[in-house]
N, C-alpha and C. Protein backbone atom coordinates (compact mmCIF):
# COMPACT_ATOMS: atom_id res chain seq x y z
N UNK A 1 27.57 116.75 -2.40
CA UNK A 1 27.22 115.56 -1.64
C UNK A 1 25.96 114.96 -2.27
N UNK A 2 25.83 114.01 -2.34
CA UNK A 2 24.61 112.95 -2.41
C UNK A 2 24.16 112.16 -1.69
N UNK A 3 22.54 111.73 -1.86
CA UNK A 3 22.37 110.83 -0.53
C UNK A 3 21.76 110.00 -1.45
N UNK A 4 21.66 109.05 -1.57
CA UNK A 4 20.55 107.78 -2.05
C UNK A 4 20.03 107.27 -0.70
N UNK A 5 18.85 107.10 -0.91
CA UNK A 5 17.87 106.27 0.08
C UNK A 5 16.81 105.36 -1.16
N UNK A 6 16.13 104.46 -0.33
CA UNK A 6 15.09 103.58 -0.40
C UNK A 6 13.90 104.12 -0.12
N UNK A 7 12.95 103.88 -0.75
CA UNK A 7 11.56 104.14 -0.51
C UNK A 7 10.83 103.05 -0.76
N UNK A 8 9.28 102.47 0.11
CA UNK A 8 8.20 101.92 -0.63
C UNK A 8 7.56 102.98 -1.42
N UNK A 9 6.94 102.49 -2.15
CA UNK A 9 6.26 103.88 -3.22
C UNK A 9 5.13 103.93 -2.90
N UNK A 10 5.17 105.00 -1.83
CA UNK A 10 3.74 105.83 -0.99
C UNK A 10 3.64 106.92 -0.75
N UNK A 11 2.74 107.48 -0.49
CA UNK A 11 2.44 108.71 0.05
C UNK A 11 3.64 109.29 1.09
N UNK A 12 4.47 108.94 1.88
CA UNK A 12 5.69 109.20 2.44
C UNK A 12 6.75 109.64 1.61
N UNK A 13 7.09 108.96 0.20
CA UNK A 13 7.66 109.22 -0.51
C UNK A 13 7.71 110.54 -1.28
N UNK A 14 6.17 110.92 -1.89
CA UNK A 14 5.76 112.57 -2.33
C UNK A 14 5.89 113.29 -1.26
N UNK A 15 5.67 113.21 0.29
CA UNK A 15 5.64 113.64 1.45
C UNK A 15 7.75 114.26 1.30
N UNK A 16 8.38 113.49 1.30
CA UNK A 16 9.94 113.77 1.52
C UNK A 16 10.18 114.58 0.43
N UNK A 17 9.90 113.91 -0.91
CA UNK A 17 10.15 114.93 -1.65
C UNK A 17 9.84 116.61 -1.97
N UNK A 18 8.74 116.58 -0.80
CA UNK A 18 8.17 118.27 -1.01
C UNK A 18 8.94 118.93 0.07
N UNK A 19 9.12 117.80 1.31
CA UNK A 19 10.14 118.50 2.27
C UNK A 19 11.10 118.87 1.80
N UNK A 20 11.82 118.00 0.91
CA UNK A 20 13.26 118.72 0.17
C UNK A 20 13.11 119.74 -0.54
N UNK A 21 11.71 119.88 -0.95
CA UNK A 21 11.97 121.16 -1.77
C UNK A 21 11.68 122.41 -1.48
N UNK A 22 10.59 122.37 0.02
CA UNK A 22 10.91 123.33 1.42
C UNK A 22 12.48 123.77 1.79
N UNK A 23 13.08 122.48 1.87
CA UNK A 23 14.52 122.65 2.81
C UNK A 23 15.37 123.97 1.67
N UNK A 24 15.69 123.57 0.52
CA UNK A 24 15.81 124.55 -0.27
C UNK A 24 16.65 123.45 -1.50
N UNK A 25 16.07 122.55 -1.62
CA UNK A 25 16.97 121.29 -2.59
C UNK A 25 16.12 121.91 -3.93
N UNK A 26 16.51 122.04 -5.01
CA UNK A 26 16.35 122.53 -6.36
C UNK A 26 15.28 121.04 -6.62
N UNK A 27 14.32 121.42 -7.86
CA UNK A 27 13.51 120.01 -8.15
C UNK A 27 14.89 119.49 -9.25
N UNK A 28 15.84 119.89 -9.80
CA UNK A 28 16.42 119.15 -10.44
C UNK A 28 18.02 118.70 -10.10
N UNK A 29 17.70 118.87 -8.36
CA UNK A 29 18.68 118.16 -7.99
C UNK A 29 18.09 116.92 -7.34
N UNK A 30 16.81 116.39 -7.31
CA UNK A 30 16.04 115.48 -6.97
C UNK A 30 15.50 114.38 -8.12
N UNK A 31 16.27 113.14 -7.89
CA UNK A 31 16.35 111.97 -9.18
C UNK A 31 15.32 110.53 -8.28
N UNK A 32 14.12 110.60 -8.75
CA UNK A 32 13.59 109.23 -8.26
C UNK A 32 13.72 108.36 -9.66
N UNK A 33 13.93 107.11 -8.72
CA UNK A 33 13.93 105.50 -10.03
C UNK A 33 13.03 104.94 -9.43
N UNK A 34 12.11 104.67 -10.16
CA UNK A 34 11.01 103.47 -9.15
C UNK A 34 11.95 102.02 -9.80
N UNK A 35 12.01 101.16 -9.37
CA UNK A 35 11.81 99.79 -9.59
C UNK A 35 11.24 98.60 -9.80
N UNK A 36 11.53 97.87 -10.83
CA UNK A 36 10.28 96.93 -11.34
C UNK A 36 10.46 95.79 -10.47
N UNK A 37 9.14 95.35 -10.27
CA UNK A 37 8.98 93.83 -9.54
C UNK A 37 9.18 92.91 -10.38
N UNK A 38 9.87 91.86 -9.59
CA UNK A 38 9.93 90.65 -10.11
C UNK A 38 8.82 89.87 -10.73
N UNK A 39 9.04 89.18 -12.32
CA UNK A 39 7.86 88.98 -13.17
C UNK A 39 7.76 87.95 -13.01
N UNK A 40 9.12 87.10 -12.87
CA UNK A 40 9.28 85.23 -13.17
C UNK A 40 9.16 85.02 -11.55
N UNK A 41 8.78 84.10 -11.63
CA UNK A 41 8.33 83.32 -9.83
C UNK A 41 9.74 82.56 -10.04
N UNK A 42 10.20 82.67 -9.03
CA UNK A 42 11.37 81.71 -8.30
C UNK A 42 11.59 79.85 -9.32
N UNK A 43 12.39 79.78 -8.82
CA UNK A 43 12.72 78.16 -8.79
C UNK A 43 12.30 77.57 -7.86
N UNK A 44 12.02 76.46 -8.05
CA UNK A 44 11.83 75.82 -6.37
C UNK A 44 13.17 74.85 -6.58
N UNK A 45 13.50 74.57 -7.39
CA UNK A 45 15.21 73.68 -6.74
C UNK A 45 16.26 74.76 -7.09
N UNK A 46 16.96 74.60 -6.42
CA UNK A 46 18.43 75.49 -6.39
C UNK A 46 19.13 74.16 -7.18
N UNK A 47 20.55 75.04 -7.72
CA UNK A 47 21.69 74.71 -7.96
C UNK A 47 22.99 75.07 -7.55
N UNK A 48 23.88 74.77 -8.03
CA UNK A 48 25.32 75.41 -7.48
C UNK A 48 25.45 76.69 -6.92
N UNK A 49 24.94 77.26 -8.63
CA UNK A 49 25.18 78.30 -8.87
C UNK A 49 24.17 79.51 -8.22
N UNK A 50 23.25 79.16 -7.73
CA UNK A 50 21.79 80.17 -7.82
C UNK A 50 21.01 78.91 -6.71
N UNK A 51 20.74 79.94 -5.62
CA UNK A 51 20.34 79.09 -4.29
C UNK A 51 19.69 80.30 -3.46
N UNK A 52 18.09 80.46 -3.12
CA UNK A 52 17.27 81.41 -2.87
C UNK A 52 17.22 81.28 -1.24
N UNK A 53 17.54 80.27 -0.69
CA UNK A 53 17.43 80.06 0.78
C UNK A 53 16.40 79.73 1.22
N UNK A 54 15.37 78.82 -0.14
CA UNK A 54 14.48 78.11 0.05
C UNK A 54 14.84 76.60 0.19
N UNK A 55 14.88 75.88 0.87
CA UNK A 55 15.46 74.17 0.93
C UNK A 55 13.79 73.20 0.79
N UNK A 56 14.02 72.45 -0.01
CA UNK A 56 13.13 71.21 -0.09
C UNK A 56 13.64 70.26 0.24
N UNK A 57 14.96 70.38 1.08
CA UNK A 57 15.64 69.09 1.24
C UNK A 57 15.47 68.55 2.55
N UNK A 58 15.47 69.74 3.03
CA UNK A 58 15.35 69.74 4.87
C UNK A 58 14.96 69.00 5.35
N UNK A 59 13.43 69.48 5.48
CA UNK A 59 12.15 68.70 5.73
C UNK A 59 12.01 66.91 5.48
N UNK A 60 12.82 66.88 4.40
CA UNK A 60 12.92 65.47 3.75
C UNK A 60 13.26 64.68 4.49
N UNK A 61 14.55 65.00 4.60
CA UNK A 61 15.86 64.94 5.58
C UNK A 61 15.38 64.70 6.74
N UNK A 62 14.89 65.51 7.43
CA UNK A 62 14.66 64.97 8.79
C UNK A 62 13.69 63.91 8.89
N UNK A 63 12.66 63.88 7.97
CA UNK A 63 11.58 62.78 8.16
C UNK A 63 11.84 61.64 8.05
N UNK A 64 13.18 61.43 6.28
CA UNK A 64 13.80 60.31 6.04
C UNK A 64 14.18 59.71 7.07
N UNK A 65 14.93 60.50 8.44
CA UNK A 65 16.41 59.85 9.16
C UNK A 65 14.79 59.33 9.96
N UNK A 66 13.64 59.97 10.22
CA UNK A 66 13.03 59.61 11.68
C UNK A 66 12.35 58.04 11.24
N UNK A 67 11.90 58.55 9.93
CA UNK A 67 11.43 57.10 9.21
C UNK A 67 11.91 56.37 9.06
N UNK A 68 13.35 56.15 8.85
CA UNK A 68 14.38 54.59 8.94
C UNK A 68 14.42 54.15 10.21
N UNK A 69 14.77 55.30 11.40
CA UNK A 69 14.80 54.95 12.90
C UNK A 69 13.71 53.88 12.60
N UNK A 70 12.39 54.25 12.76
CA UNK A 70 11.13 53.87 12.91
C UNK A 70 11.26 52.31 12.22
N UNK A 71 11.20 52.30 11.00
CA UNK A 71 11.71 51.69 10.01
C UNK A 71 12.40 50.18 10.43
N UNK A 72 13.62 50.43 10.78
CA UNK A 72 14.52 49.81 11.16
C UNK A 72 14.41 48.98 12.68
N UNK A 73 13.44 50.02 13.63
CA UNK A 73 13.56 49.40 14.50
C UNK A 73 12.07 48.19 14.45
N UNK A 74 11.02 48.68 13.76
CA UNK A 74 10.57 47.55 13.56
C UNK A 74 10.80 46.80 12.52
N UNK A 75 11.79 46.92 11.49
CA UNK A 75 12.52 45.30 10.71
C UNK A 75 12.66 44.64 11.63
N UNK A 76 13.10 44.48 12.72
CA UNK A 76 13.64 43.32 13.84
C UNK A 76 12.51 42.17 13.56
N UNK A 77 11.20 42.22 13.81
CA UNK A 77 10.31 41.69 14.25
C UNK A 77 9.02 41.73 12.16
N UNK A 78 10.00 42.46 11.38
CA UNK A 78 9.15 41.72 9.91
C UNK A 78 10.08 41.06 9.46
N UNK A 79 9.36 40.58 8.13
CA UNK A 79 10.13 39.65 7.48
C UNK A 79 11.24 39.77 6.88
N UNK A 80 11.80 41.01 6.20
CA UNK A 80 12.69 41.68 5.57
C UNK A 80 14.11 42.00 6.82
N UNK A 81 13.70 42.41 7.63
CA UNK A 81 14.33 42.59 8.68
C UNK A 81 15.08 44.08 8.76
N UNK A 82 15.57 44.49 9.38
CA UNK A 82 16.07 46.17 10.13
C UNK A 82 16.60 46.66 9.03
N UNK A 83 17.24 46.34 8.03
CA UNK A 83 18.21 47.35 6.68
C UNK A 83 17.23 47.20 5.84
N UNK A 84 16.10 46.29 5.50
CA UNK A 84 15.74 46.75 4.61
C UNK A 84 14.24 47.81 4.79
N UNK A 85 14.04 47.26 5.87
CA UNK A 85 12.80 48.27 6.20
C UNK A 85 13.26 49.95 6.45
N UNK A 86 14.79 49.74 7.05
CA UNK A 86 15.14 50.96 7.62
C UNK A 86 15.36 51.77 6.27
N UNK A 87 15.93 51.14 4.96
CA UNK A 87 15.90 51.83 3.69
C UNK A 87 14.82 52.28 3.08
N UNK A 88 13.62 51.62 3.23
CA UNK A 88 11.76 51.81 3.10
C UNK A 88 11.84 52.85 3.70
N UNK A 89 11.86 53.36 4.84
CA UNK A 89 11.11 53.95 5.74
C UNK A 89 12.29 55.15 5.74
N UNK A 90 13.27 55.16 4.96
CA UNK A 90 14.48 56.48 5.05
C UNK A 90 13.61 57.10 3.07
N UNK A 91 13.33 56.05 2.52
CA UNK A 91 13.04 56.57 1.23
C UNK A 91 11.26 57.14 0.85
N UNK A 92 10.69 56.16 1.95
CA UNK A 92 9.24 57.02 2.11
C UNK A 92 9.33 58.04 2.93
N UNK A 93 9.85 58.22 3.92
CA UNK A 93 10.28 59.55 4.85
C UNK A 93 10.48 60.70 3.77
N UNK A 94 11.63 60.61 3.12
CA UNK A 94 12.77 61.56 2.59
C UNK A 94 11.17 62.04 1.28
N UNK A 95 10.20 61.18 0.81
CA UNK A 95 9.68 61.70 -0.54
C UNK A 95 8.29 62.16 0.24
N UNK A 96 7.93 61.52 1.32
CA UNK A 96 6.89 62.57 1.82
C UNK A 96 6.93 63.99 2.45
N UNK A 97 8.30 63.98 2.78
CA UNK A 97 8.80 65.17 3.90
C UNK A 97 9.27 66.52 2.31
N UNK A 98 9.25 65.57 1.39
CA UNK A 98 9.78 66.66 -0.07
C UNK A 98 8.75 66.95 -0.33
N UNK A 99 7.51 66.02 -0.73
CA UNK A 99 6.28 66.96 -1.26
C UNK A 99 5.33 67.73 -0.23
N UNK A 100 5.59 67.53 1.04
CA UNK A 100 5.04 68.70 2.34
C UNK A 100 5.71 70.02 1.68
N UNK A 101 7.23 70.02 1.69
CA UNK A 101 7.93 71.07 1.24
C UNK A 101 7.06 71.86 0.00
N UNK A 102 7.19 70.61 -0.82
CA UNK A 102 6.79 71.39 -1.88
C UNK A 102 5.52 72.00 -2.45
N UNK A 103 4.31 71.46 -1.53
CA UNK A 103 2.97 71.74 -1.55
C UNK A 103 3.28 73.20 -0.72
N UNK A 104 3.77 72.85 0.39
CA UNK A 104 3.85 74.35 1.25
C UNK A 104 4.18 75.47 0.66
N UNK A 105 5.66 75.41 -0.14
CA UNK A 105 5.98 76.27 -0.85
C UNK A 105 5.14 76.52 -2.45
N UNK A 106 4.63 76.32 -3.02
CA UNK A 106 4.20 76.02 -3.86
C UNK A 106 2.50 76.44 -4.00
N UNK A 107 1.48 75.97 -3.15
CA UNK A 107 0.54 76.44 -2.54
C UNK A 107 0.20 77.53 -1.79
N UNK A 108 0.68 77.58 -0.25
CA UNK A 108 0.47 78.48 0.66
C UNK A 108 0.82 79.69 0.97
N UNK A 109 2.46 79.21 0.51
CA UNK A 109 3.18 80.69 0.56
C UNK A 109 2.94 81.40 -0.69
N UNK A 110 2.81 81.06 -1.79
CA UNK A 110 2.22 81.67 -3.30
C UNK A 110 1.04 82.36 -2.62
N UNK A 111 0.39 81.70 -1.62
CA UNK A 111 -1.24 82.81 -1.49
C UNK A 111 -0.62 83.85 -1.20
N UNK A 112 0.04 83.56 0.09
CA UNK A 112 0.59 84.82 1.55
C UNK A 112 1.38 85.99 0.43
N UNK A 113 2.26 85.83 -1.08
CA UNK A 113 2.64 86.48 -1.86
C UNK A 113 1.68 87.79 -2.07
N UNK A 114 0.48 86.68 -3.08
CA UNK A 114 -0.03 86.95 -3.70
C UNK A 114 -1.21 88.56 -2.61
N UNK A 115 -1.49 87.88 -1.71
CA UNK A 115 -2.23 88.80 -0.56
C UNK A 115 -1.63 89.63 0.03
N UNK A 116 0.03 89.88 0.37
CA UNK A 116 0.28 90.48 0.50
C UNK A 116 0.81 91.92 -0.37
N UNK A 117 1.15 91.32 -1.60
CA UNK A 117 1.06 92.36 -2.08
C UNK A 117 2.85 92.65 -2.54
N UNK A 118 2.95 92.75 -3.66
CA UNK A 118 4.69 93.21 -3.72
C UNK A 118 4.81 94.95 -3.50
N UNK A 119 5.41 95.55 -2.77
CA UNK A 119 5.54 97.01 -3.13
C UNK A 119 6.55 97.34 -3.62
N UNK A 120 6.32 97.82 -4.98
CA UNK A 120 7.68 98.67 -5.20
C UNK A 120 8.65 99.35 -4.74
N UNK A 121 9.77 99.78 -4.59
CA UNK A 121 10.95 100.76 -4.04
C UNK A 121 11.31 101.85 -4.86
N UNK A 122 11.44 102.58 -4.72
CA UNK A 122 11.98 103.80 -5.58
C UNK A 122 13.65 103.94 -5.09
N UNK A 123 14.05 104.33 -5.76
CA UNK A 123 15.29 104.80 -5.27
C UNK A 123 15.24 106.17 -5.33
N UNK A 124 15.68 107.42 -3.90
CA UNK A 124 15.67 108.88 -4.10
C UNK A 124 17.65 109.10 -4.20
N UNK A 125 18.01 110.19 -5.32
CA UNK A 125 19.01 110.38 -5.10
C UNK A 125 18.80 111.92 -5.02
N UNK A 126 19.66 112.16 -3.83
CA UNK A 126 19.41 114.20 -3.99
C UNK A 126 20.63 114.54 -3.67
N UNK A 127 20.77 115.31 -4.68
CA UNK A 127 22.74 116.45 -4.08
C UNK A 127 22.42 117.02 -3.61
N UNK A 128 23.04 117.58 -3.00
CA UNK A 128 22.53 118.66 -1.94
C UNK A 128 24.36 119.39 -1.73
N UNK A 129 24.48 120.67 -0.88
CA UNK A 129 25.48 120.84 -0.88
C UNK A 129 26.43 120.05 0.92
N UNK A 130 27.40 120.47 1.41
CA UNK A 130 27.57 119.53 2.46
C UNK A 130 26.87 120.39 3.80
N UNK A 131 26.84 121.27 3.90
CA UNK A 131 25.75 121.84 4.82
C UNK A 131 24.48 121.20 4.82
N UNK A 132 24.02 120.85 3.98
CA UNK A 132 22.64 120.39 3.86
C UNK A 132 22.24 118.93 3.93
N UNK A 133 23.23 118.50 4.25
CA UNK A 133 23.73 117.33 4.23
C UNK A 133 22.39 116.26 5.69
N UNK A 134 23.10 117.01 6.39
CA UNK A 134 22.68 116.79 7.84
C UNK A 134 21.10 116.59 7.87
N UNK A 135 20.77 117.99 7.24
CA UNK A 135 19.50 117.99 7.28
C UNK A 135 18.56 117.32 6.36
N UNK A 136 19.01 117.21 4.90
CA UNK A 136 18.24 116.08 4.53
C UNK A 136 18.26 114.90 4.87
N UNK A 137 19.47 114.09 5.25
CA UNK A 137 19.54 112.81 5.73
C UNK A 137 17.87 112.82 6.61
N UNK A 138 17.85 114.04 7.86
CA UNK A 138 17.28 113.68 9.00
C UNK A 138 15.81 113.60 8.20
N UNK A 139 15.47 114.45 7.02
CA UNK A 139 14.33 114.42 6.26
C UNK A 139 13.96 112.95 5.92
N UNK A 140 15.00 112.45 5.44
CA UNK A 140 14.57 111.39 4.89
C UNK A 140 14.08 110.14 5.56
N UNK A 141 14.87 110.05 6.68
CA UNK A 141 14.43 109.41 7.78
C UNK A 141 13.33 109.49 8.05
N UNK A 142 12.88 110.86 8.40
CA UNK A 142 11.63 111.01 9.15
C UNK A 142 10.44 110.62 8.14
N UNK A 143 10.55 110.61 7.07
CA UNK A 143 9.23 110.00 5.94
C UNK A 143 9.59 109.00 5.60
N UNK A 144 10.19 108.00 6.53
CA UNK A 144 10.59 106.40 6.73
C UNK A 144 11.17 105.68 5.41
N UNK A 145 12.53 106.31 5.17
CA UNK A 145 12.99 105.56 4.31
C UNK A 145 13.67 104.39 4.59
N UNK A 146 13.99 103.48 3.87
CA UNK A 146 14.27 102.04 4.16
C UNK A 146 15.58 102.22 4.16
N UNK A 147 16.43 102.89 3.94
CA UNK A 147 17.81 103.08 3.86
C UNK A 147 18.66 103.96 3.39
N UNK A 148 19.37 105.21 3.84
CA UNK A 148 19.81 106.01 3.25
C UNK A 148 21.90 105.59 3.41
N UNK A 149 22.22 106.32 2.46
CA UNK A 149 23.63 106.45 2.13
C UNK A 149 24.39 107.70 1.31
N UNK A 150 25.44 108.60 1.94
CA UNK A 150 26.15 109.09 1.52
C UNK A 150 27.10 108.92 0.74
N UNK A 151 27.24 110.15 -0.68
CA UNK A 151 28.43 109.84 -1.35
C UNK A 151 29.17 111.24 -1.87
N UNK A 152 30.22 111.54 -1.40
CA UNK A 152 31.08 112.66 -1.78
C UNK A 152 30.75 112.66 -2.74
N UNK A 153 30.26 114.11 -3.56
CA UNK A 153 30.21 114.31 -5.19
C UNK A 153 31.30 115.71 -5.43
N UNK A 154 32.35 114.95 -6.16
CA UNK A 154 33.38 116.71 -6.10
C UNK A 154 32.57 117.25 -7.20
N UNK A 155 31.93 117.02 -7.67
CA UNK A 155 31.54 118.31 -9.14
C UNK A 155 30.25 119.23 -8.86
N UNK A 156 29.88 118.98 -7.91
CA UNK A 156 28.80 119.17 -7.08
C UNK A 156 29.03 121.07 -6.94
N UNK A 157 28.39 122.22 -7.56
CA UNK A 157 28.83 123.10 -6.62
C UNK A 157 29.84 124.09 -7.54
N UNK A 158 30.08 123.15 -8.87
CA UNK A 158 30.86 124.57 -9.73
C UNK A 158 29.92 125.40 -10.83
């Protein structure tokens, strides 16, 4: 049997691994991968293909539609009159409501990144036999792993 779990890479992490090797798990049935952080900073526009679930459009969007309302309802009473102001006021909307987006994202949340801090993950993989199964899972848990998963290993054991 095997378990893969998740780790942040902390003191919890050396903590599980010594429990396993209390429980009676061999050190070379115990495989950590740390994982590298991301080097390149994001896109800020999406495409088709590759879309982060960051939108700069949104924000736009809603300001555009409130700014033509606005827009439009006082054309009545300028010179241009309701379509063309309401197109002014949908196209200054839509480019101020994009660079809010994009200062926000771009500025603020880059700090909140930067201060918070990226932590690495390790990945733990441990065989174990299926008796032991039970009990490391509950190990791993308890030194707060971010996610564990079982996987039948038949070669496990000859």
């Amino acid at each position: 049997m095997q378990l893969l779990s998740t780790f942040e890479h902390s003191l919890k992490l050396e903590l599980a691994i010594s429990a396993l090797e209390l429980e009676g798990i061999q050190k070379q049935h115990i495989f950590a991968v740390p994982l590298n952080n991301r080097k390149v900073e994001r896109r800020l526009l999406d495409n088709l293909h590759n879309s982060d679930g960051v939108s700069l459009f949104s924000t736009g969007a809603a300001m555009g539609t409130a700014f033509a309302v606005v827009g439009a309802s006082m054309g009545f009473s300028l010179k241009w009159g309701p379509i063309y102001w309401g197109l002014i006021g949908a196209g200054s909307g839509f480019l101020l409501g994009f660079f809010v987006d994009l200062c926000i994202n771009k500025l603020f949340k880059k700090r909140l990144r930067v201060l918070r801090g990226k932590n690495p993950q390790v990945i733990l993989i441990v065989e174990c036999k299926d008796e032991q199964a039970d009990r490391v899972e509950n190990i791993l848990w308890r030194y707060l792993a971010l996610g564990v998963a079982r996987v039948q290993d038949a070669s496990f054991g000859d």
